[in-house]
C-alpha atoms as a PDB file:
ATOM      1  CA  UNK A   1       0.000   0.000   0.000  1.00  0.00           C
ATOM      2  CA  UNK A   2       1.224   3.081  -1.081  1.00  0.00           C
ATOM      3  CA  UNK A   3       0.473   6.370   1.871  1.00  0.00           C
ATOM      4  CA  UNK A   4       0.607   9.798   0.346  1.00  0.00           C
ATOM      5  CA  UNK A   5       4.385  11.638   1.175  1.00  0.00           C
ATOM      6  CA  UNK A   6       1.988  14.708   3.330  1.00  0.00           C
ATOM      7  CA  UNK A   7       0.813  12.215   5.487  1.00  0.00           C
ATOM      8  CA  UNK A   8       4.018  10.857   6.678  1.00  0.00           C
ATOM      9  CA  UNK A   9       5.369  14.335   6.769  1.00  0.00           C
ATOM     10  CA  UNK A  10       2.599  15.779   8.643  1.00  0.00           C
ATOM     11  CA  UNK A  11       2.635  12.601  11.291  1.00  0.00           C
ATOM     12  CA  UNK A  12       6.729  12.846  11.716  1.00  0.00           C
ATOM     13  CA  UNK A  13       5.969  16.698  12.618  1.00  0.00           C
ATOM     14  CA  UNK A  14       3.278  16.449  15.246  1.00  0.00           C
ATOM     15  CA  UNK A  15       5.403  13.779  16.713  1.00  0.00           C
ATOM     16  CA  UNK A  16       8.261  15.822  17.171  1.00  0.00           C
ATOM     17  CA  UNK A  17       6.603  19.019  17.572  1.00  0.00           C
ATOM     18  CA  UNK A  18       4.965  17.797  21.111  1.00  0.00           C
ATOM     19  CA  UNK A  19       8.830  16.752  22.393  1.00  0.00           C
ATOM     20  CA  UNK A  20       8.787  17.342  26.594  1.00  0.00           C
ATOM     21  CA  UNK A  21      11.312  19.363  27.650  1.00  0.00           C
ATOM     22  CA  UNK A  22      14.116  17.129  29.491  1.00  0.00           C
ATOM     23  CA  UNK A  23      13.076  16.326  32.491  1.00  0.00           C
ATOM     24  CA  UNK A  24      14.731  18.641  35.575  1.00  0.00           C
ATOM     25  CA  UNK A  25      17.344  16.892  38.132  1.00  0.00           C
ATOM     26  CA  UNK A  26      17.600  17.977  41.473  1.00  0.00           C
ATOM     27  CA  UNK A  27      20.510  16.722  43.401  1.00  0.00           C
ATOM     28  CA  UNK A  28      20.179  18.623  46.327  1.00  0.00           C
ATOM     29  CA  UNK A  29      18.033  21.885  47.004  1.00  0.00           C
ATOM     30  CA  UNK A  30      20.462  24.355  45.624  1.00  0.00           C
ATOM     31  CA  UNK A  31      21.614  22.370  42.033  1.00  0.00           C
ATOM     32  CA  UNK A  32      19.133  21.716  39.922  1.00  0.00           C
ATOM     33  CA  UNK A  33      19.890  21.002  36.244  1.00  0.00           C
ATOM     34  CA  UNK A  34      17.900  21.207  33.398  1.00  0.00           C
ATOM     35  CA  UNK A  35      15.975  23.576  34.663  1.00  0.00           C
ATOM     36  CA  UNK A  36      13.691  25.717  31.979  1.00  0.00           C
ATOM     37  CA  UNK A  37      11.441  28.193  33.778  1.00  0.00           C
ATOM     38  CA  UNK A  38      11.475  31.289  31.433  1.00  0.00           C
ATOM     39  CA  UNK A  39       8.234  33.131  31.815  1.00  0.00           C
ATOM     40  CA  UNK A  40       8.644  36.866  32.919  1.00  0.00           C
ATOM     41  CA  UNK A  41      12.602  36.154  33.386  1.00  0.00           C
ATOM     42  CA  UNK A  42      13.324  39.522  34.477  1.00  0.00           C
ATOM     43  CA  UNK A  43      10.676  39.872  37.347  1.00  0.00           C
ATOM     44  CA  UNK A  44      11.800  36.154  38.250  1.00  0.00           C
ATOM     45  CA  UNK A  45      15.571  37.127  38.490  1.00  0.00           C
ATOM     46  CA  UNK A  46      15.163  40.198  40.003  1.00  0.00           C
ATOM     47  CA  UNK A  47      18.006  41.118  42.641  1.00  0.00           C
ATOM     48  CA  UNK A  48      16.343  43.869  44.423  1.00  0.00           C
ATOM     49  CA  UNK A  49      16.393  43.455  48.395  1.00  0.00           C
ATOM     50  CA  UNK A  50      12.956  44.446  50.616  1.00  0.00           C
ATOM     51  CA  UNK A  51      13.139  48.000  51.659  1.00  0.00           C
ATOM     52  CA  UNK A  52      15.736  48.141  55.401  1.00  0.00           C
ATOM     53  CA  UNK A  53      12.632  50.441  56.697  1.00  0.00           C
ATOM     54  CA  UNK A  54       9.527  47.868  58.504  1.00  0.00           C
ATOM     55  CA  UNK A  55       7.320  50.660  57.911  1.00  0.00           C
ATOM     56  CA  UNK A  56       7.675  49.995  54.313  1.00  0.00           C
ATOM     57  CA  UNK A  57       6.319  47.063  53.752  1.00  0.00           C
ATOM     58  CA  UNK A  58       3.085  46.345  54.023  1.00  0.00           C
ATOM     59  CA  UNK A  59       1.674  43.646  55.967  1.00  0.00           C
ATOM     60  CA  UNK A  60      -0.851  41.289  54.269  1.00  0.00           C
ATOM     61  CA  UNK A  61      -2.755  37.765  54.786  1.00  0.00           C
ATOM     62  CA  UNK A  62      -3.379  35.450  51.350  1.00  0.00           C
ATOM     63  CA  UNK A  63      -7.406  36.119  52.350  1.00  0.00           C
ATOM     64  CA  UNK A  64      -6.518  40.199  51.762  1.00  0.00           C
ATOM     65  CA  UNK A  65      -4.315  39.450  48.673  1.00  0.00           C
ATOM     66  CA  UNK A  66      -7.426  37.364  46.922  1.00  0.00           C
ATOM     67  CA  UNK A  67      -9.545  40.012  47.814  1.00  0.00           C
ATOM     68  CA  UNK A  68      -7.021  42.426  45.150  1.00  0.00           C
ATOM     69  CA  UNK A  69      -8.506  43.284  41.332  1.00  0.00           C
ATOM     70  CA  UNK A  70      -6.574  41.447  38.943  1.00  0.00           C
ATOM     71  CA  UNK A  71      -3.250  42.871  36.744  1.00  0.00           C
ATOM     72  CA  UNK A  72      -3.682  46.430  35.476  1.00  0.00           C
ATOM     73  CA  UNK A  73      -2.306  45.535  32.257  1.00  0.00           C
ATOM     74  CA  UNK A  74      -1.698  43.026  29.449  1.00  0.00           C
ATOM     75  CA  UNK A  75       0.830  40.733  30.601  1.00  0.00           C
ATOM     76  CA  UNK A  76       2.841  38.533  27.942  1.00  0.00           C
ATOM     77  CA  UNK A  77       5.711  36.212  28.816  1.00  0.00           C
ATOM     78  CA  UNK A  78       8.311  39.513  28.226  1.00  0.00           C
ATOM     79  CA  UNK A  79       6.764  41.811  30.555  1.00  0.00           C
ATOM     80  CA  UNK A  80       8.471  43.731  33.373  1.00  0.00           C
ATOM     81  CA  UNK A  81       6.903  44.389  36.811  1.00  0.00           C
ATOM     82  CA  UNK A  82       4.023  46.588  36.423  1.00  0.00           C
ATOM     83  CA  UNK A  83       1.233  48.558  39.239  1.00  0.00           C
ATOM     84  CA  UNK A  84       1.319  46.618  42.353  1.00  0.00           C
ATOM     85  CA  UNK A  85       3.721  44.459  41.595  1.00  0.00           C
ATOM     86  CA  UNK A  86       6.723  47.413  42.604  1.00  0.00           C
ATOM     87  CA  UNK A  87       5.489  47.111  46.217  1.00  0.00           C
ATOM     88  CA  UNK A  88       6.547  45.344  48.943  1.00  0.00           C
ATOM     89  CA  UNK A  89       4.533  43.142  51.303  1.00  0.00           C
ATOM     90  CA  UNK A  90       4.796  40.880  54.504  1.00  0.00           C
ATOM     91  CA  UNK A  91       2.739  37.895  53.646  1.00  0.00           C
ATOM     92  CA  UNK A  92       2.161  35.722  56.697  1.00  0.00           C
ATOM     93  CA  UNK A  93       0.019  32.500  56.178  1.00  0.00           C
ATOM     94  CA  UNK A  94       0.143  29.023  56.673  1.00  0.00           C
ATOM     95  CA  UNK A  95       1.803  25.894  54.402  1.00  0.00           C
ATOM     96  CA  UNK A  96      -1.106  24.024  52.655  1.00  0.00           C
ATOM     97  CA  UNK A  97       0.582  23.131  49.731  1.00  0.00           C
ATOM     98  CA  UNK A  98       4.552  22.150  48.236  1.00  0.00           C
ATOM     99  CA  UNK A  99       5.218  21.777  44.809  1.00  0.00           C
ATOM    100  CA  UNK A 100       8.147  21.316  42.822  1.00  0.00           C
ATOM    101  CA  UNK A 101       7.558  22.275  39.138  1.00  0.00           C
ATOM    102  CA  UNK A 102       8.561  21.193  36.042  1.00  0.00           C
ATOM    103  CA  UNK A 103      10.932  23.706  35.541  1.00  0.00           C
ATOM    104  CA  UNK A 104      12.699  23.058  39.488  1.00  0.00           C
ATOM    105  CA  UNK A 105      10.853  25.734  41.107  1.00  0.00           C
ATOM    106  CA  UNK A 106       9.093  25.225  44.437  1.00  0.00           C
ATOM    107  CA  UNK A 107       5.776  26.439  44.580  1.00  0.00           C
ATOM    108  CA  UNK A 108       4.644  27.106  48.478  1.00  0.00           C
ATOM    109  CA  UNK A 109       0.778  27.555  48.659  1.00  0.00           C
ATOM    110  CA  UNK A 110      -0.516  29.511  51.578  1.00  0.00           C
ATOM    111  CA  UNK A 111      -3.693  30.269  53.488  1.00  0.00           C
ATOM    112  CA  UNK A 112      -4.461  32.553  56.400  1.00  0.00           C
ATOM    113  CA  UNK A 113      -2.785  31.588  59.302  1.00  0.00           C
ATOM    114  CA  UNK A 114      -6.268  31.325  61.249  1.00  0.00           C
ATOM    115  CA  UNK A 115      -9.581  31.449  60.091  1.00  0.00           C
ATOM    116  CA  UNK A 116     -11.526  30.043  56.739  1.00  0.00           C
ATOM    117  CA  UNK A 117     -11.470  32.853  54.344  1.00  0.00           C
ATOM    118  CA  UNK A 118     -10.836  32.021  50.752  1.00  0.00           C
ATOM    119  CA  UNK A 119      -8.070  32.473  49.004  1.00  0.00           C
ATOM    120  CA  UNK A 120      -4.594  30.848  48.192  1.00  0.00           C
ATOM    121  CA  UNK A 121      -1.489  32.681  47.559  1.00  0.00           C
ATOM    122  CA  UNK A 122       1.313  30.446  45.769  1.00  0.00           C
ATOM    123  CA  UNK A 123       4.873  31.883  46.085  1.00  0.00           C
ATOM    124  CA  UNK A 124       7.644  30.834  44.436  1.00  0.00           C
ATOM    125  CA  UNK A 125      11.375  30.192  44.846  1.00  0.00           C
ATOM    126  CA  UNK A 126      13.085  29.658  41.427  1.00  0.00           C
ATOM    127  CA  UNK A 127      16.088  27.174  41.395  1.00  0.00           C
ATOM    128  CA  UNK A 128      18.549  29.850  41.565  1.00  0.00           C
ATOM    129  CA  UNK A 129      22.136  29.804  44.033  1.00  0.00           C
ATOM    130  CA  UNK A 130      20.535  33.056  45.657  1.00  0.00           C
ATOM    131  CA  UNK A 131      17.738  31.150  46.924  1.00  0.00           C
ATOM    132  CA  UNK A 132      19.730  28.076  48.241  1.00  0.00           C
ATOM    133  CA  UNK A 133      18.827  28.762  51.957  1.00  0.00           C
ATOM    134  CA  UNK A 134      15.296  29.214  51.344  1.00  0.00           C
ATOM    135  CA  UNK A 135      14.986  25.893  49.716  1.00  0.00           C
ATOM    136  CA  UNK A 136      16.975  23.912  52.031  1.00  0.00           C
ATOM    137  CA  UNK A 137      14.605  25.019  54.727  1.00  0.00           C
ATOM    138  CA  UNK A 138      11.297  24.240  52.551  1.00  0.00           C
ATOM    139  CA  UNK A 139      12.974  20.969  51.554  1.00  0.00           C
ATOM    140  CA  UNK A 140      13.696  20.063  55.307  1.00  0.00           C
ATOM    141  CA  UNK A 141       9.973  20.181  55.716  1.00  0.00           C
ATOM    142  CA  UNK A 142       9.593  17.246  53.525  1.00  0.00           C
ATOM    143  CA  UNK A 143      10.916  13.757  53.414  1.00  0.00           C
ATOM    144  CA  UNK A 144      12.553  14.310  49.538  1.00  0.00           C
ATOM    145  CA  UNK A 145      15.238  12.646  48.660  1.00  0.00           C
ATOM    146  CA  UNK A 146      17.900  13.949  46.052  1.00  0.00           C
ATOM    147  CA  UNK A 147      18.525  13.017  43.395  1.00  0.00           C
ATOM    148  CA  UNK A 148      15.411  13.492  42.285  1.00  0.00           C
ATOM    149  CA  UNK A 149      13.796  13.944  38.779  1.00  0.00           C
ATOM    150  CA  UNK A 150      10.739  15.600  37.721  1.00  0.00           C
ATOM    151  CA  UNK A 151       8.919  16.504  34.333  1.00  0.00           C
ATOM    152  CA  UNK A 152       6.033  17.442  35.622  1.00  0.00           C
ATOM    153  CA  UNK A 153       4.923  19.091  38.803  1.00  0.00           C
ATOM    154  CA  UNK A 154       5.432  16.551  41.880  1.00  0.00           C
ATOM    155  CA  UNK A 155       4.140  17.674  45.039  1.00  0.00           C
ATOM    156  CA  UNK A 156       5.613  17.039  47.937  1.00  0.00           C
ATOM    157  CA  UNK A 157       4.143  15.962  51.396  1.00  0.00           C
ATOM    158  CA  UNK A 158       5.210  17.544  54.905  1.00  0.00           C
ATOM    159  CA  UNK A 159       4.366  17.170  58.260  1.00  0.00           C
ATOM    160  CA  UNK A 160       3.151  19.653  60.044  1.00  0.00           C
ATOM    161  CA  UNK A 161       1.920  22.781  57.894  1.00  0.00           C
ATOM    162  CA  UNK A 162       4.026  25.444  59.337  1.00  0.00           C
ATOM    163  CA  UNK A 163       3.437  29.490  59.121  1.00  0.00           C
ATOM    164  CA  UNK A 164       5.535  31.151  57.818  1.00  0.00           C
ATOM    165  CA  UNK A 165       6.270  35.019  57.296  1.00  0.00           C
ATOM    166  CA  UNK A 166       7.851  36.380  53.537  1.00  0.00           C
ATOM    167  CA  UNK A 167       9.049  39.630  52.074  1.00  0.00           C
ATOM    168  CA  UNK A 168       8.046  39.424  48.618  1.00  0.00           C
ATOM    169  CA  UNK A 169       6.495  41.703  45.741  1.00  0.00           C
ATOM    170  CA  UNK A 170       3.514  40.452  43.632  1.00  0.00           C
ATOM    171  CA  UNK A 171       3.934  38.943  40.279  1.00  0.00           C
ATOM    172  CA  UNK A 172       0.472  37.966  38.149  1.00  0.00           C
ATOM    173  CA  UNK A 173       1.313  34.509  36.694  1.00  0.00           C
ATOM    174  CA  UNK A 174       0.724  34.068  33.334  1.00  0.00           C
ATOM    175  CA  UNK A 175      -1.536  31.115  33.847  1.00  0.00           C
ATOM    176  CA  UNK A 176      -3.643  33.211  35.990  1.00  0.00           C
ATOM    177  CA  UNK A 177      -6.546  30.969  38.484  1.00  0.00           C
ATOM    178  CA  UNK A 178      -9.272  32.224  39.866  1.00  0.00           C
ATOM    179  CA  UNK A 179      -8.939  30.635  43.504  1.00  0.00           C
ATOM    180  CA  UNK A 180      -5.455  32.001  43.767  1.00  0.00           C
ATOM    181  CA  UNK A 181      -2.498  34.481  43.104  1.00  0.00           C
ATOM    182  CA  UNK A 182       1.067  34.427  42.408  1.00  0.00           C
ATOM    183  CA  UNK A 183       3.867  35.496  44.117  1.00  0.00           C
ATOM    184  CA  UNK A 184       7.573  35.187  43.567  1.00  0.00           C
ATOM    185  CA  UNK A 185       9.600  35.153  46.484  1.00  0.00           C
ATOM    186  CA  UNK A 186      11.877  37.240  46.891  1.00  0.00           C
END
């Protein structure tokens, strides 16, 4: 039987065109490899440090930060830090939720500390050497062991859900849900 040549073309593309990215290798908290997080690089990466002044930074609970209208302008993958996103905030609330993405970052989900509001804030630490502290604390939570390999999200069970107290600035996340926001940590 004889297939026409745009078939076979057309099946050897789809096929390759839906390639995974390599999965990402963790062998300890701090050295991840393969790891291909790109979205908003520049708000990820940023280096700036919470202002040395208390009074400048607002304190906030994941129930107040749901509350919050959504981003104030068209975001694409590209886009710098925009509106709300240039201030800082205390965010105190309490572990629900680990993750470690696809791309090596860890994801922490938090709600209030007390109470039953809604809402769900999920920060997150990229798998960078300036956030090597950070992670080896949120990995001591868990019982991971490294090496580890992931190409997908793999969350990660802990004991006790802790609460916990960050300096960070709002990012919107690209893939935007309605029962929560996104933070990078910072």
């Amino acid at each position: 039987m004889k297939y026409p040549t745009t078939l076979i073309i057309a099946a050897l593309f789809c096929s390759t065109a839906v390639a995974a990215p390599e999965p990402v290798t963790c062998d300890s908290p701090c050295d991840c490899h393969n790891a291909h997080g790109e979205g908003r690089w520049s708000v990820k990466t940023d280096a700036s440090l919470p202002p040395t002044d208390a009074s400048a930074i607002q304190a906030v609970t994941p129930s107040e930060m749901f509350g919050w209208p959504g981003p104030d302008a068209a975001l694409t993958m590209q886009s710098e830090r925009t509106g709300i996103e240039n201030k800082w905030f205390a965010l105190t609330g309490r572990v629900v939720e680990l993750k470690v993405e696809e791309d090596g970052d860890l994801h922490i989900a938090l709600h209030d500390a007390t109470g039953d509001k809604p809402g769900v804030v999920v920060c997150e630490i990229p798998a960078k050497p300036q956030w090597c502290e950070i992670r080896t604390t949120v990995f001591s939570w868990t019982p991971t062991r490294f090496p580890f390999h992931t190409g997908t999200a793999k969350t990660l069970k802990f004991g006790k859900s802790p609460v916990i107290k960050l300096a960070w600035r709002e990012s919107v996340c690209l893939r935007f849900c309605p029962f929560s926001r996104a933070a990078w940590l910072l």
